[in-house]
N, C-alpha and C. Protein backbone atom coordinates (compact mmCIF):
# COMPACT_ATOMS: atom_id res chain seq x y z
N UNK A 1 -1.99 2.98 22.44
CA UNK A 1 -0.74 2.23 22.27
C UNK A 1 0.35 3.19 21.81
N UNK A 2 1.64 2.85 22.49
CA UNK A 2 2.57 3.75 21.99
C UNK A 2 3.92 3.34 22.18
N UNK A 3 4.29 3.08 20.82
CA UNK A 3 5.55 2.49 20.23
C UNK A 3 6.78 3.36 19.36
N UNK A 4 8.07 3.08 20.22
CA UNK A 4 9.09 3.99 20.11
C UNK A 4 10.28 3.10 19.73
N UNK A 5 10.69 3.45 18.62
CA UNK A 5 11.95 2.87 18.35
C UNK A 5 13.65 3.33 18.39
N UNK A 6 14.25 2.43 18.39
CA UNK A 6 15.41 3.35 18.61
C UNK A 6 16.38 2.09 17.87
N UNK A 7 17.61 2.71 17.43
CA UNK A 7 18.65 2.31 16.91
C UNK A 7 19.31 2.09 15.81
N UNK A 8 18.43 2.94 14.74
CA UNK A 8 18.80 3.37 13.44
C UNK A 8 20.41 4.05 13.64
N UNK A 9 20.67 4.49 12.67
CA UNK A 9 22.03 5.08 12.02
C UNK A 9 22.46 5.33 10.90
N UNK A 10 23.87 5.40 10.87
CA UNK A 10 24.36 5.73 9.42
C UNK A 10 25.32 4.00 9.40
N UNK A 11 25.53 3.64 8.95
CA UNK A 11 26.52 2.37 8.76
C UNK A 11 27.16 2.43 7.49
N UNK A 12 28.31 1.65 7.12
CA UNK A 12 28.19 1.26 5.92
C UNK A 12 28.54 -0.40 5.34
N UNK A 13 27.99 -0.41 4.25
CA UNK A 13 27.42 -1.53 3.87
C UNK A 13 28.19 -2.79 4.18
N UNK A 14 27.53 -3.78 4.83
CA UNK A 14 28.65 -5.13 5.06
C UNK A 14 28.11 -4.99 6.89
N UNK A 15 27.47 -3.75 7.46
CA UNK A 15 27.89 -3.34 8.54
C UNK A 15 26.29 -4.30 9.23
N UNK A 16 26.31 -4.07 10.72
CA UNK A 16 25.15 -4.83 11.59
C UNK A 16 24.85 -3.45 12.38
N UNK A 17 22.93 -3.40 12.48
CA UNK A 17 22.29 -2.63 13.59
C UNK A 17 21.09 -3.36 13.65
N UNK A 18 20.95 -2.83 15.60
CA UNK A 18 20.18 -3.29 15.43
C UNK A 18 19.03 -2.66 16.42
N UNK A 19 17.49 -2.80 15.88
CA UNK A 19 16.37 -1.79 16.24
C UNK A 19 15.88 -2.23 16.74
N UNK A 20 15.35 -1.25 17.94
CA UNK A 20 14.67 -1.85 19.11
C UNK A 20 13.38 -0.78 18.97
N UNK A 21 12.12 -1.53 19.74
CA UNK A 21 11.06 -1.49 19.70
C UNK A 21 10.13 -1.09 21.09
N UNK A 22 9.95 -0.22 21.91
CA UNK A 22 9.32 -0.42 22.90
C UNK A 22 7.95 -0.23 22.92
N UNK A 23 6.89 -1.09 23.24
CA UNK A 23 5.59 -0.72 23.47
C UNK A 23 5.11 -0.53 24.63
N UNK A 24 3.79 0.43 24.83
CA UNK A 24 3.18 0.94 25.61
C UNK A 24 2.02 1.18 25.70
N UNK A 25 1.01 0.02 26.37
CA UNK A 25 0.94 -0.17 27.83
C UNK A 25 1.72 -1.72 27.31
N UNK A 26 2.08 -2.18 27.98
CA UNK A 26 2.69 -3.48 28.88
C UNK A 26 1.67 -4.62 28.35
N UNK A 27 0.36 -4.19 28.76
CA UNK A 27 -0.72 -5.30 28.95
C UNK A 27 -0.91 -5.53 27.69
N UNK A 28 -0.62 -5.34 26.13
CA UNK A 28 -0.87 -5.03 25.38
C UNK A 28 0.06 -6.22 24.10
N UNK A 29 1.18 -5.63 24.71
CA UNK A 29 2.41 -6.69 24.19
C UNK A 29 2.09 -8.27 23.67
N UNK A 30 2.36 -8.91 24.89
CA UNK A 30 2.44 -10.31 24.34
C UNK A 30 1.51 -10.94 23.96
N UNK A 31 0.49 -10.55 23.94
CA UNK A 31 -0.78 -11.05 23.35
C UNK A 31 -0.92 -10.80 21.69
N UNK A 32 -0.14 -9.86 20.96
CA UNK A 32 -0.31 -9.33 19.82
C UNK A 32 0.85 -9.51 18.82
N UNK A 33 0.77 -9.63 17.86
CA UNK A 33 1.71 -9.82 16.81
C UNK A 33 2.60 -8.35 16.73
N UNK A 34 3.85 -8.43 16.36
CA UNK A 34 4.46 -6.94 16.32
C UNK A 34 4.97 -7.18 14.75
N UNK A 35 5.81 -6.32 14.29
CA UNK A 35 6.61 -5.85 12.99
C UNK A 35 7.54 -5.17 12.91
N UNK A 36 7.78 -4.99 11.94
CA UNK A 36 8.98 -3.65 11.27
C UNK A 36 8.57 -3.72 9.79
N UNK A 37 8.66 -2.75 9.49
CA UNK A 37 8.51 -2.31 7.99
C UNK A 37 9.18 -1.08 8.07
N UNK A 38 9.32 -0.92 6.57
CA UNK A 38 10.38 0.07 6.12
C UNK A 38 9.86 1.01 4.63
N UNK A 39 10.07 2.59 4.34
CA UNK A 39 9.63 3.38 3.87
C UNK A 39 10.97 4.01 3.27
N UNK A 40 11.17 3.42 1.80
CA UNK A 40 12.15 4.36 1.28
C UNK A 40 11.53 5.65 0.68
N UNK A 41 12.61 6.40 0.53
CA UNK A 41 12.15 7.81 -0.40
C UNK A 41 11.56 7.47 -1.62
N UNK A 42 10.10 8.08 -2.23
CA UNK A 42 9.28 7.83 -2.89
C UNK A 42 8.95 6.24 -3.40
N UNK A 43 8.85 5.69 -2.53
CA UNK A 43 8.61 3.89 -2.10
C UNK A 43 7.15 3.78 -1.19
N UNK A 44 6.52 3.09 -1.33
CA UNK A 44 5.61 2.72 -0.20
C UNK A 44 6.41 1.90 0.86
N UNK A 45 5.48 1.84 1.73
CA UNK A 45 5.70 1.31 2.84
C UNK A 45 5.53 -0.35 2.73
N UNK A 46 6.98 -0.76 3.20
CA UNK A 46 6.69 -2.86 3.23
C UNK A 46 7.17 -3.27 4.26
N UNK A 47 6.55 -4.08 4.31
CA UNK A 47 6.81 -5.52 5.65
C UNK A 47 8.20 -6.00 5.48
N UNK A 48 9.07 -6.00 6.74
CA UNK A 48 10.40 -6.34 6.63
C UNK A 48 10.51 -7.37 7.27
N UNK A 49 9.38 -7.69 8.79
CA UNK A 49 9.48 -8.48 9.14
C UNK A 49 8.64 -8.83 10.47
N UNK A 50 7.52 -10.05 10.74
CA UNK A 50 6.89 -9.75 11.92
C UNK A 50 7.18 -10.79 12.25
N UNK A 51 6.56 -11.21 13.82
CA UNK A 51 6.43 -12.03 15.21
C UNK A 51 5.25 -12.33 15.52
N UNK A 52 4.41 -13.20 16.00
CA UNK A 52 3.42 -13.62 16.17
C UNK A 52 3.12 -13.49 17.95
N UNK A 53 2.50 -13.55 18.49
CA UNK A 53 2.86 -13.45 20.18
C UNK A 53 3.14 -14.93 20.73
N UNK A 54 2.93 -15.53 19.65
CA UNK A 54 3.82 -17.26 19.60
C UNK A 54 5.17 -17.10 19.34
N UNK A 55 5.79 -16.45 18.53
CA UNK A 55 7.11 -15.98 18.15
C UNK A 55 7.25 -16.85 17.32
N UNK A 56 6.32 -17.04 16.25
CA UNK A 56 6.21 -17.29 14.66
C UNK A 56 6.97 -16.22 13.99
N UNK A 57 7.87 -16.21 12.92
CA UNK A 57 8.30 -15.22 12.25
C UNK A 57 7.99 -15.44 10.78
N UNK A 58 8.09 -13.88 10.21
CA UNK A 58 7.89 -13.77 8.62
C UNK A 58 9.00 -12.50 8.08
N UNK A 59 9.82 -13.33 7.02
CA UNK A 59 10.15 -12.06 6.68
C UNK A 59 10.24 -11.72 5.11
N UNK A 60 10.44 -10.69 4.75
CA UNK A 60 10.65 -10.25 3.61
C UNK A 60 11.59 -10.85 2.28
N UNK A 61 11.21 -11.64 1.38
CA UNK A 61 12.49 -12.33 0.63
C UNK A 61 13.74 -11.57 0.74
N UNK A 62 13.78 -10.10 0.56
CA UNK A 62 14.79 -9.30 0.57
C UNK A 62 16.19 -9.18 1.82
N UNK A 63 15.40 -9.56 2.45
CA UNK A 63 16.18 -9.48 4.00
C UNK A 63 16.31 -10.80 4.93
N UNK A 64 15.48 -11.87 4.35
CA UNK A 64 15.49 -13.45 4.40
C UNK A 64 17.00 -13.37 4.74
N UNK A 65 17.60 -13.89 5.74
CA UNK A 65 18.76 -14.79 6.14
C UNK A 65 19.78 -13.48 6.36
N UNK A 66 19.30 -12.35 6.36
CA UNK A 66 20.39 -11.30 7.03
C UNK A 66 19.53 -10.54 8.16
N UNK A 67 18.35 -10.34 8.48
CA UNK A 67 17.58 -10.00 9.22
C UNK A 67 17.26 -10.95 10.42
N UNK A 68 16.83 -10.85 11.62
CA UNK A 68 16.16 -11.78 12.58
C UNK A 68 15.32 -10.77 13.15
N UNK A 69 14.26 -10.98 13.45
CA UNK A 69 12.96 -10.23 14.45
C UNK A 69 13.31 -11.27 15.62
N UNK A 70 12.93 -10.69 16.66
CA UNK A 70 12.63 -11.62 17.81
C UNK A 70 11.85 -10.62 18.67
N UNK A 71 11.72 -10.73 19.67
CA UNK A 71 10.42 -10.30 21.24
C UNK A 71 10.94 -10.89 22.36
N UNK A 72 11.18 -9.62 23.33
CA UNK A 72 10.99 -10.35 24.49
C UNK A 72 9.84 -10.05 25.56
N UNK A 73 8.88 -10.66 25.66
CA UNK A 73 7.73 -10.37 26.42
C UNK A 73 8.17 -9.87 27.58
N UNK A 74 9.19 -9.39 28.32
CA UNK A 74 9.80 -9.40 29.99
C UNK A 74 9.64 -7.66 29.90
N UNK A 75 10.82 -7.61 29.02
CA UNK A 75 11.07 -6.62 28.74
C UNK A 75 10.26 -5.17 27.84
N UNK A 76 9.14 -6.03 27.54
CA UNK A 76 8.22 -5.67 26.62
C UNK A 76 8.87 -4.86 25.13
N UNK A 77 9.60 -5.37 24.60
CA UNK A 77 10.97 -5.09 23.63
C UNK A 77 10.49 -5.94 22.44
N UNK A 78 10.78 -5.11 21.10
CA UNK A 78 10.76 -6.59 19.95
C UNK A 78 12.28 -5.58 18.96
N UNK A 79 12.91 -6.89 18.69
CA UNK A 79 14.09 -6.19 18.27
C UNK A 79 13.99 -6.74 16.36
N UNK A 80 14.92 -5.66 15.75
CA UNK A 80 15.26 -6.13 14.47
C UNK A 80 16.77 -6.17 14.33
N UNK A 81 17.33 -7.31 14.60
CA UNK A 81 18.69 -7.81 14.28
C UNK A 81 19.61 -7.67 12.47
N UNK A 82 19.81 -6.76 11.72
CA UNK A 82 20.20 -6.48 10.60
C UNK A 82 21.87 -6.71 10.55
N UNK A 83 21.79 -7.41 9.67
CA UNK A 83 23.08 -8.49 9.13
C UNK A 83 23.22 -7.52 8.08
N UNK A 84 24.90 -7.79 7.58
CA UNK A 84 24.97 -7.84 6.04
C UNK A 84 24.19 -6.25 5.26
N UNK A 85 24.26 -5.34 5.91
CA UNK A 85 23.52 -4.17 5.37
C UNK A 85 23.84 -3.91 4.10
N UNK A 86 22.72 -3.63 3.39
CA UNK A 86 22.91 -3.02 1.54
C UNK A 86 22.56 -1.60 1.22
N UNK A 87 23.12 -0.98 0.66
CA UNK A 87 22.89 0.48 0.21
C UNK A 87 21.44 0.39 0.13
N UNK A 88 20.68 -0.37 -0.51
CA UNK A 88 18.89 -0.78 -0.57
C UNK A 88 18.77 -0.67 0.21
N UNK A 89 19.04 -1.19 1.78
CA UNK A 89 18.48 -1.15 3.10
C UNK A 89 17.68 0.31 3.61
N UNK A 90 18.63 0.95 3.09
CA UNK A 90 18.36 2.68 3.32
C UNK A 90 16.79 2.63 3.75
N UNK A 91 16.43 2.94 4.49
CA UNK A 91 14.72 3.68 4.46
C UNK A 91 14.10 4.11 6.38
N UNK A 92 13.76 4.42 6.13
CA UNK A 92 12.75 4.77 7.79
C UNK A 92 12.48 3.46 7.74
N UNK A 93 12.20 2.95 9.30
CA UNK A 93 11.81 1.99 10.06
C UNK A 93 11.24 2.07 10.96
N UNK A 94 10.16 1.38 10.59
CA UNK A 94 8.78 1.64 11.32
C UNK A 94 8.43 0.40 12.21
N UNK A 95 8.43 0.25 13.41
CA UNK A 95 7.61 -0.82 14.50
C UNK A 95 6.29 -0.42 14.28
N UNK A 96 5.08 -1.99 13.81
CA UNK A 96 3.73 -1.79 14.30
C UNK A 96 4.00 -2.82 15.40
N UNK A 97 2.43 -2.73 16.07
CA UNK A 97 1.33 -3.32 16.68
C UNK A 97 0.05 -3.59 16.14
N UNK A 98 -0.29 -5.28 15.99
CA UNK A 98 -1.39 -5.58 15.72
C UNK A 98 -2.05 -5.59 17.02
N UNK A 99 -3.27 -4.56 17.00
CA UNK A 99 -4.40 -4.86 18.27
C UNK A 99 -5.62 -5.04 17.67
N UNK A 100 -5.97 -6.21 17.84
CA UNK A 100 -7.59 -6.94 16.97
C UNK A 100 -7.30 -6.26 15.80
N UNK A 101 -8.32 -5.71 14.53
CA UNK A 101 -8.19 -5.18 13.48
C UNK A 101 -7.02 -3.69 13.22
N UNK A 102 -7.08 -2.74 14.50
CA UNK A 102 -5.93 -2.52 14.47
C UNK A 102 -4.70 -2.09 14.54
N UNK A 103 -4.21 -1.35 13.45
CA UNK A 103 -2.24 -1.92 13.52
C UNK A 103 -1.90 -0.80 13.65
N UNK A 104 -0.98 -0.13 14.48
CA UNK A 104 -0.30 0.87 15.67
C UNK A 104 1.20 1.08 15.27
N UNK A 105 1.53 2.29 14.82
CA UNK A 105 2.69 2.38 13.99
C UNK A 105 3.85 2.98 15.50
N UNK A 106 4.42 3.31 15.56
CA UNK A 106 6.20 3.94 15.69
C UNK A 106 6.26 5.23 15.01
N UNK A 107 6.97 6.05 15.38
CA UNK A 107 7.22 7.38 14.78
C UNK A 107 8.36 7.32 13.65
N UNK A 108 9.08 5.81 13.55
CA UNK A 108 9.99 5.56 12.93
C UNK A 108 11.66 5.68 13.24
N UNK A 109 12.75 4.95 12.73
CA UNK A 109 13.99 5.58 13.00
C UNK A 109 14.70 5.54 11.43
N UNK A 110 15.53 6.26 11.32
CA UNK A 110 16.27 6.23 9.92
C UNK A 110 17.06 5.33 10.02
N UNK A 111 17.23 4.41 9.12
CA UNK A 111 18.66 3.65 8.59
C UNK A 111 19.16 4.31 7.30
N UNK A 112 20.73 4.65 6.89
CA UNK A 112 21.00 4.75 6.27
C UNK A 112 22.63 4.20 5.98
N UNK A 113 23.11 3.57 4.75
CA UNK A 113 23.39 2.29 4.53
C UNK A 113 24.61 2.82 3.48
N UNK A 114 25.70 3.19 3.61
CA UNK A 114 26.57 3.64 2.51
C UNK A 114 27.17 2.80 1.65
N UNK A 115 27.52 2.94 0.64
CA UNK A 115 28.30 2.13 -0.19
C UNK A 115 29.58 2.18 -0.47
């Protein structure tokens, strides 16, 4: 499996981006739950926000009501829609893939979020 993201940046705060997700193989996609999580500097790694291959969503209290995940199975695409950006936002952003037990990371893209 192999998942590439794109559409990080520099913004500043108040500002909208938004990250796209491509997976690879195809056959793989809509059958599986996807994500985004995010890795600040000396932070672990957290769940920002996933999709179910029902297009159930979950997201992070933090990013609750300025964030949207969505998927489009066509396109084999899962996007992260970011509202309202906060200097906090700052961190690498990471797309998984859940396949059975498992979970298939992204090489990541930077967001970074000025004040």
């Amino acid at each position: 499996v192999q998942l590439v993201e794109s559409g990080g940046g520099f913004v500043q705060a108040g500002g909208s981006l938004r990250l796209s997700c491509v997976a690879n193989p195809p056959r793989t996609f809509s059958n599986n739950a996807m994500g985004w999580y995010r890795q600040a500097p000396g932070k672990e790694r957290e769940l920002v926000a996933d999709i179910t291959s029902g297009g159930s969503t979950n997201y992070a209290d933090s990013v609750r009501g300025r964030f949207t995940i969505s998927r489009d199975n066509v396109k084999i695409v899962v996007y992260l829609q970011m509202n309202s950006l906060k200097p906090e936002d700052t961190a690498v952003y990471y797309c998984s893939q859940d396949v059975g037990s498992v979970r298939y990371w992204g090489q990541g893209t930077q967001v970074t979020v000025s004040s």
